[in-house]
C-alpha atoms as a PDB file:
ATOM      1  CA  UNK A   1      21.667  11.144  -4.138  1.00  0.00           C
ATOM      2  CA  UNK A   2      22.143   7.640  -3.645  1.00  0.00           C
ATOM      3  CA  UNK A   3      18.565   5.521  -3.982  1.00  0.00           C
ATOM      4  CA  UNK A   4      19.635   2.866  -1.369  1.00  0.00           C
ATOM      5  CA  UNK A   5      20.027   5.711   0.848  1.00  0.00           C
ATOM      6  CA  UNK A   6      16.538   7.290   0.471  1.00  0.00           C
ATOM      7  CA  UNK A   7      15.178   3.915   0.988  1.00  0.00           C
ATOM      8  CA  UNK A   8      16.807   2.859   4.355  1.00  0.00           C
ATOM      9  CA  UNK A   9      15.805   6.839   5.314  1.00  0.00           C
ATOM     10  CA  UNK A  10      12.081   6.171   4.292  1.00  0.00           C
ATOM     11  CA  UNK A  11      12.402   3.062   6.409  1.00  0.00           C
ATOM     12  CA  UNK A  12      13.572   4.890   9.202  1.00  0.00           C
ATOM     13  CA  UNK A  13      11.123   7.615   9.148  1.00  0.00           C
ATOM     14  CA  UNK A  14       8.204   4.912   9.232  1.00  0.00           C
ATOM     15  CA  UNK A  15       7.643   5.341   5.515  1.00  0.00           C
ATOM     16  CA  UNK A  16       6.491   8.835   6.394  1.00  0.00           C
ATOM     17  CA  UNK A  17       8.588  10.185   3.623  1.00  0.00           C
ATOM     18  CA  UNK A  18       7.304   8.165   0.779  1.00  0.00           C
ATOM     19  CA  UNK A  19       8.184   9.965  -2.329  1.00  0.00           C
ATOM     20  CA  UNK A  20       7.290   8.132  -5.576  1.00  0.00           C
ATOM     21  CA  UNK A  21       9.375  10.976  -7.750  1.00  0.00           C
ATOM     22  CA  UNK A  22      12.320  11.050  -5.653  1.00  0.00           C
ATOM     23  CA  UNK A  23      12.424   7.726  -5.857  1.00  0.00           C
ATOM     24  CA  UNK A  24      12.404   7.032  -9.262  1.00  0.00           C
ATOM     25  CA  UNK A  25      14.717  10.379  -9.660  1.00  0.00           C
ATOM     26  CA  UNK A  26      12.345  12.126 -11.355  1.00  0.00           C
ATOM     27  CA  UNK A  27      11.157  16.011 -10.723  1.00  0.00           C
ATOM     28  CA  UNK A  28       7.879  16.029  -8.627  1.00  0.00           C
ATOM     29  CA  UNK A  29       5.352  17.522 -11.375  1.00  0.00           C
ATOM     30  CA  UNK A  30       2.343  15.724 -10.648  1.00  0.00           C
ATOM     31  CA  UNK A  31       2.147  13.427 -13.214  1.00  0.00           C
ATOM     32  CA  UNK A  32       0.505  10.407 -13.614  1.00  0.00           C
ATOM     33  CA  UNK A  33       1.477   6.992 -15.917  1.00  0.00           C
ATOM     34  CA  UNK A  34       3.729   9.057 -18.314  1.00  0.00           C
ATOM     35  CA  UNK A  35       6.556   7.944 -20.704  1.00  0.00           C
ATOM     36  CA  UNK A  36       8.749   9.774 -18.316  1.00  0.00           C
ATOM     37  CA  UNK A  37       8.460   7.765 -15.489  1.00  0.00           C
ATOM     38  CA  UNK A  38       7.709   4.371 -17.486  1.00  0.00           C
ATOM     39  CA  UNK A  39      11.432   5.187 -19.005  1.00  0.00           C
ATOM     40  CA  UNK A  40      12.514   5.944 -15.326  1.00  0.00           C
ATOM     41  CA  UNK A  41      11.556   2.840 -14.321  1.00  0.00           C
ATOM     42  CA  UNK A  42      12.847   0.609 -16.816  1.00  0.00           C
ATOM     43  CA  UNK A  43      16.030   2.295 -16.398  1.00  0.00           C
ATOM     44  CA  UNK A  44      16.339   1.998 -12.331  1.00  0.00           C
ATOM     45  CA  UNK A  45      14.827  -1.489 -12.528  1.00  0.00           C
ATOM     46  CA  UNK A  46      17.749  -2.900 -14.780  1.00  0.00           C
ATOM     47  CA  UNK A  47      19.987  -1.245 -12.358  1.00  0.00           C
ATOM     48  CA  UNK A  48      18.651  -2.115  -8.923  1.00  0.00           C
ATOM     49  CA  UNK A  49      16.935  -5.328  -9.813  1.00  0.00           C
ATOM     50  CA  UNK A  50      18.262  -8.186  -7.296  1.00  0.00           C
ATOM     51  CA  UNK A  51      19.868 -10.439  -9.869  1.00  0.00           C
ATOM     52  CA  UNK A  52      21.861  -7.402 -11.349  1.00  0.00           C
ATOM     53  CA  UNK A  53      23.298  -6.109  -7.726  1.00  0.00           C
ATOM     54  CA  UNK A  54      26.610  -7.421  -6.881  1.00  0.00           C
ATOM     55  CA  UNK A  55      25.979  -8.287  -2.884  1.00  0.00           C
ATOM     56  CA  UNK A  56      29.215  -7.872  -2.499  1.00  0.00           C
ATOM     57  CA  UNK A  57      28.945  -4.129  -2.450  1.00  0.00           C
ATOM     58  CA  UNK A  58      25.540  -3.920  -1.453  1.00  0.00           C
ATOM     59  CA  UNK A  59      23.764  -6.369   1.313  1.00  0.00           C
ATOM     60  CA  UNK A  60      21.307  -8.381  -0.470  1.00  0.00           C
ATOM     61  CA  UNK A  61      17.859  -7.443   2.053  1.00  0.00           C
ATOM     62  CA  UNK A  62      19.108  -4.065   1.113  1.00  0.00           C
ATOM     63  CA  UNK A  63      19.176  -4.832  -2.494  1.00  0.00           C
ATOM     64  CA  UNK A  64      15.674  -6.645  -2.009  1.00  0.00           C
ATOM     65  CA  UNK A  65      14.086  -3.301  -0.043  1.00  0.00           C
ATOM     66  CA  UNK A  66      15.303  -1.073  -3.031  1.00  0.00           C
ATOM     67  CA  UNK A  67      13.645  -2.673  -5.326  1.00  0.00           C
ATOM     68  CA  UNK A  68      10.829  -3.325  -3.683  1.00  0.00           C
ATOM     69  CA  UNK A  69      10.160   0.066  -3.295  1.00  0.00           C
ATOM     70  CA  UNK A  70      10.946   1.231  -6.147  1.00  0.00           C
ATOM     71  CA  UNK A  71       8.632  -1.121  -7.974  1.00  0.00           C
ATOM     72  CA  UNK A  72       5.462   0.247  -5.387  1.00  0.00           C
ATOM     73  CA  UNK A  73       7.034   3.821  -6.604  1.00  0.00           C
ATOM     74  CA  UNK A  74       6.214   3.024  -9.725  1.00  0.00           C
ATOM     75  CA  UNK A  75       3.142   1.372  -9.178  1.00  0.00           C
ATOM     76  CA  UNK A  76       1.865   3.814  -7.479  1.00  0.00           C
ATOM     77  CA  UNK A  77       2.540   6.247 -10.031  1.00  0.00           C
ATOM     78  CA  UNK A  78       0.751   4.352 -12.587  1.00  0.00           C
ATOM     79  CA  UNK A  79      -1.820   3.050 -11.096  1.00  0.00           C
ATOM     80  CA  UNK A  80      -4.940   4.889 -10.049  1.00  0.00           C
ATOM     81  CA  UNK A  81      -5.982   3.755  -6.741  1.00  0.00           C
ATOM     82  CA  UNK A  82      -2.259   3.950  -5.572  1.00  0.00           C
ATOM     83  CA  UNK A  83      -2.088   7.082  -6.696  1.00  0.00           C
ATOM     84  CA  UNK A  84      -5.492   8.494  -5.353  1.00  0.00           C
ATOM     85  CA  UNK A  85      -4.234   6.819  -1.977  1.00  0.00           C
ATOM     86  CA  UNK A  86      -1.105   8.352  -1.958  1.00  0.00           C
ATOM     87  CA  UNK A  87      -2.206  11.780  -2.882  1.00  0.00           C
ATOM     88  CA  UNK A  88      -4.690  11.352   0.340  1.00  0.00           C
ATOM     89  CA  UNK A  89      -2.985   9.399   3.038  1.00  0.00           C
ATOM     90  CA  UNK A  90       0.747   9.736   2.027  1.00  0.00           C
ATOM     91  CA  UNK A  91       1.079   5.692   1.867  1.00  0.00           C
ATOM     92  CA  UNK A  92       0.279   4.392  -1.714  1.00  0.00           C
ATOM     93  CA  UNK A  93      -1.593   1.114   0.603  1.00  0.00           C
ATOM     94  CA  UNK A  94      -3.920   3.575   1.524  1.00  0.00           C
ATOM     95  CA  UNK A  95      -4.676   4.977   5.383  1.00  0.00           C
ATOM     96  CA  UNK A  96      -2.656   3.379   8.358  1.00  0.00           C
ATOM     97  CA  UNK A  97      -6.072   3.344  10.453  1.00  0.00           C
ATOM     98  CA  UNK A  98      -8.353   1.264   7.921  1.00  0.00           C
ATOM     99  CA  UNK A  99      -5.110  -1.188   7.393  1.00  0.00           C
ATOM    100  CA  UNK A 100      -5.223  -1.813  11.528  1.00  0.00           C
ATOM    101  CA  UNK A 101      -8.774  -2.613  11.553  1.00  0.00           C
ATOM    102  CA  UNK A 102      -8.206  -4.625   8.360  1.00  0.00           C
ATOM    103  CA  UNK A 103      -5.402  -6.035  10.622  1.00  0.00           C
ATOM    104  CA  UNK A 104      -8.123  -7.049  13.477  1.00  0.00           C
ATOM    105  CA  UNK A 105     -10.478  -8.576  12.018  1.00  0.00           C
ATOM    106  CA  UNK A 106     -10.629 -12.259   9.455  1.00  0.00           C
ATOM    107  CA  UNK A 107     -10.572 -10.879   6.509  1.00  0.00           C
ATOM    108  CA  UNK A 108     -13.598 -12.935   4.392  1.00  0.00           C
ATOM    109  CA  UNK A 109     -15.656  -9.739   6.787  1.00  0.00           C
ATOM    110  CA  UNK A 110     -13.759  -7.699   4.561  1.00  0.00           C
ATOM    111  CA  UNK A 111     -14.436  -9.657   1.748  1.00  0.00           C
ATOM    112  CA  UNK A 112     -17.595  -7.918  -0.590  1.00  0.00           C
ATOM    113  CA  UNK A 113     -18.508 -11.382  -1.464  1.00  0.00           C
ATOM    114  CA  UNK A 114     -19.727 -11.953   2.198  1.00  0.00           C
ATOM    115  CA  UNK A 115     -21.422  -8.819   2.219  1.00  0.00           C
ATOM    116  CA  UNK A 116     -24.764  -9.724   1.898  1.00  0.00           C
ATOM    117  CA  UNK A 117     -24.818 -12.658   4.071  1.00  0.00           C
ATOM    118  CA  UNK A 118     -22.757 -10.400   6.963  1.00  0.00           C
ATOM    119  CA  UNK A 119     -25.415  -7.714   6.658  1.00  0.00           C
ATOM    120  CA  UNK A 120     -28.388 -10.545   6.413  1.00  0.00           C
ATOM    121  CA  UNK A 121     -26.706 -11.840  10.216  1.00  0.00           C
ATOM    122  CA  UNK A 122     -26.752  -8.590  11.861  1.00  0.00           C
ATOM    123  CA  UNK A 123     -30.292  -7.488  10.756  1.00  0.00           C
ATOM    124  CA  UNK A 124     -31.729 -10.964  11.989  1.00  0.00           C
ATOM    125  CA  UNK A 125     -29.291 -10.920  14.887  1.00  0.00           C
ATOM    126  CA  UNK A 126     -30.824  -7.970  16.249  1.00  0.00           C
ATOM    127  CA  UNK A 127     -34.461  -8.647  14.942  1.00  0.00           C
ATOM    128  CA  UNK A 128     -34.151 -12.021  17.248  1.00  0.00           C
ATOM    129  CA  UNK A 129     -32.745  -9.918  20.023  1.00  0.00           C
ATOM    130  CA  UNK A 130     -35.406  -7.298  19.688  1.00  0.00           C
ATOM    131  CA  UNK A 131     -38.195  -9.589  19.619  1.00  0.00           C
ATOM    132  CA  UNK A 132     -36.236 -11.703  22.751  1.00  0.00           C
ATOM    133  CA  UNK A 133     -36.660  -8.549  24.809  1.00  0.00           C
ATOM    134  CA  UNK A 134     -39.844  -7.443  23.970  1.00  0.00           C
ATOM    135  CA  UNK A 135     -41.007 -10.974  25.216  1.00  0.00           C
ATOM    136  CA  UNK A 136     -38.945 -11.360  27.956  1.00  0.00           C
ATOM    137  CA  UNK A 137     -40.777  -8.098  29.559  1.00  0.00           C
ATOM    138  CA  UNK A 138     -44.486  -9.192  28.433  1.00  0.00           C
END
């Protein structure tokens, strides 16, 4: 089966139907960073990289989304986390839901650098409002 058409069909579908194997054309046997799908990869990758793609046959965003995916196809079946986030939520970025609140709020909350001084705000934040009450009634 032709790859750009699995690609524009996992587009469709929402990315619903990401399939690392399929896209890298190899069989689905649950393996993980193996000379089978590093050789795979190289392969597809001198075949569907954007510089090797005549865009005369083949629209160049077209050319661009192949690639793309197939390089998080690989990626994801080679690296760990992808993997472990793939095998869980079906999306190699991990689960929809935590990517919307990522989405909604700055991202430096996000950030474990800022951890302790997030965590220090809220505990004096609501020591402060405590206290406020607590006088406020007296």
């Amino acid at each position: 089966m032709d790859t750009y058409y699995l690609v524009e069909k996992d587009i469709a579908e929402g990315g619903a139907g990401f399939d690392p194997y399929k896209l890298l054309h190899i069989d689905n046997d649950a393996a993980f960073d193996t000379k089978e799908i590093k050789q795979a990869y190289g392969r597809l990758s001198l075949k569907y990289h954007p510089d090797k793609v005549d865009f005369a046959k083949v629209p160049e965003e077209q050319a661009r989304r192949r690639f793309k995916r197939l390089v998080t196809a690989y990626k994801t079946l080679t690296n760990k986390e992808m993997y472990d986030n793939w095998i869980r939520f079906g999306n190699p970025d991990g689960s929809v839901a935590i990517q919307a609140v990522g989405l909604a709020m700055p991202a430096w909350l996000l950030d474990p650098e800022w951890r302790p001084f997030l965590l220090t705000s809220i505990f004096l934040g609501t020591a402060i409002t405590i206290l406020s009450i607590i006088a406020l009634f007296k």
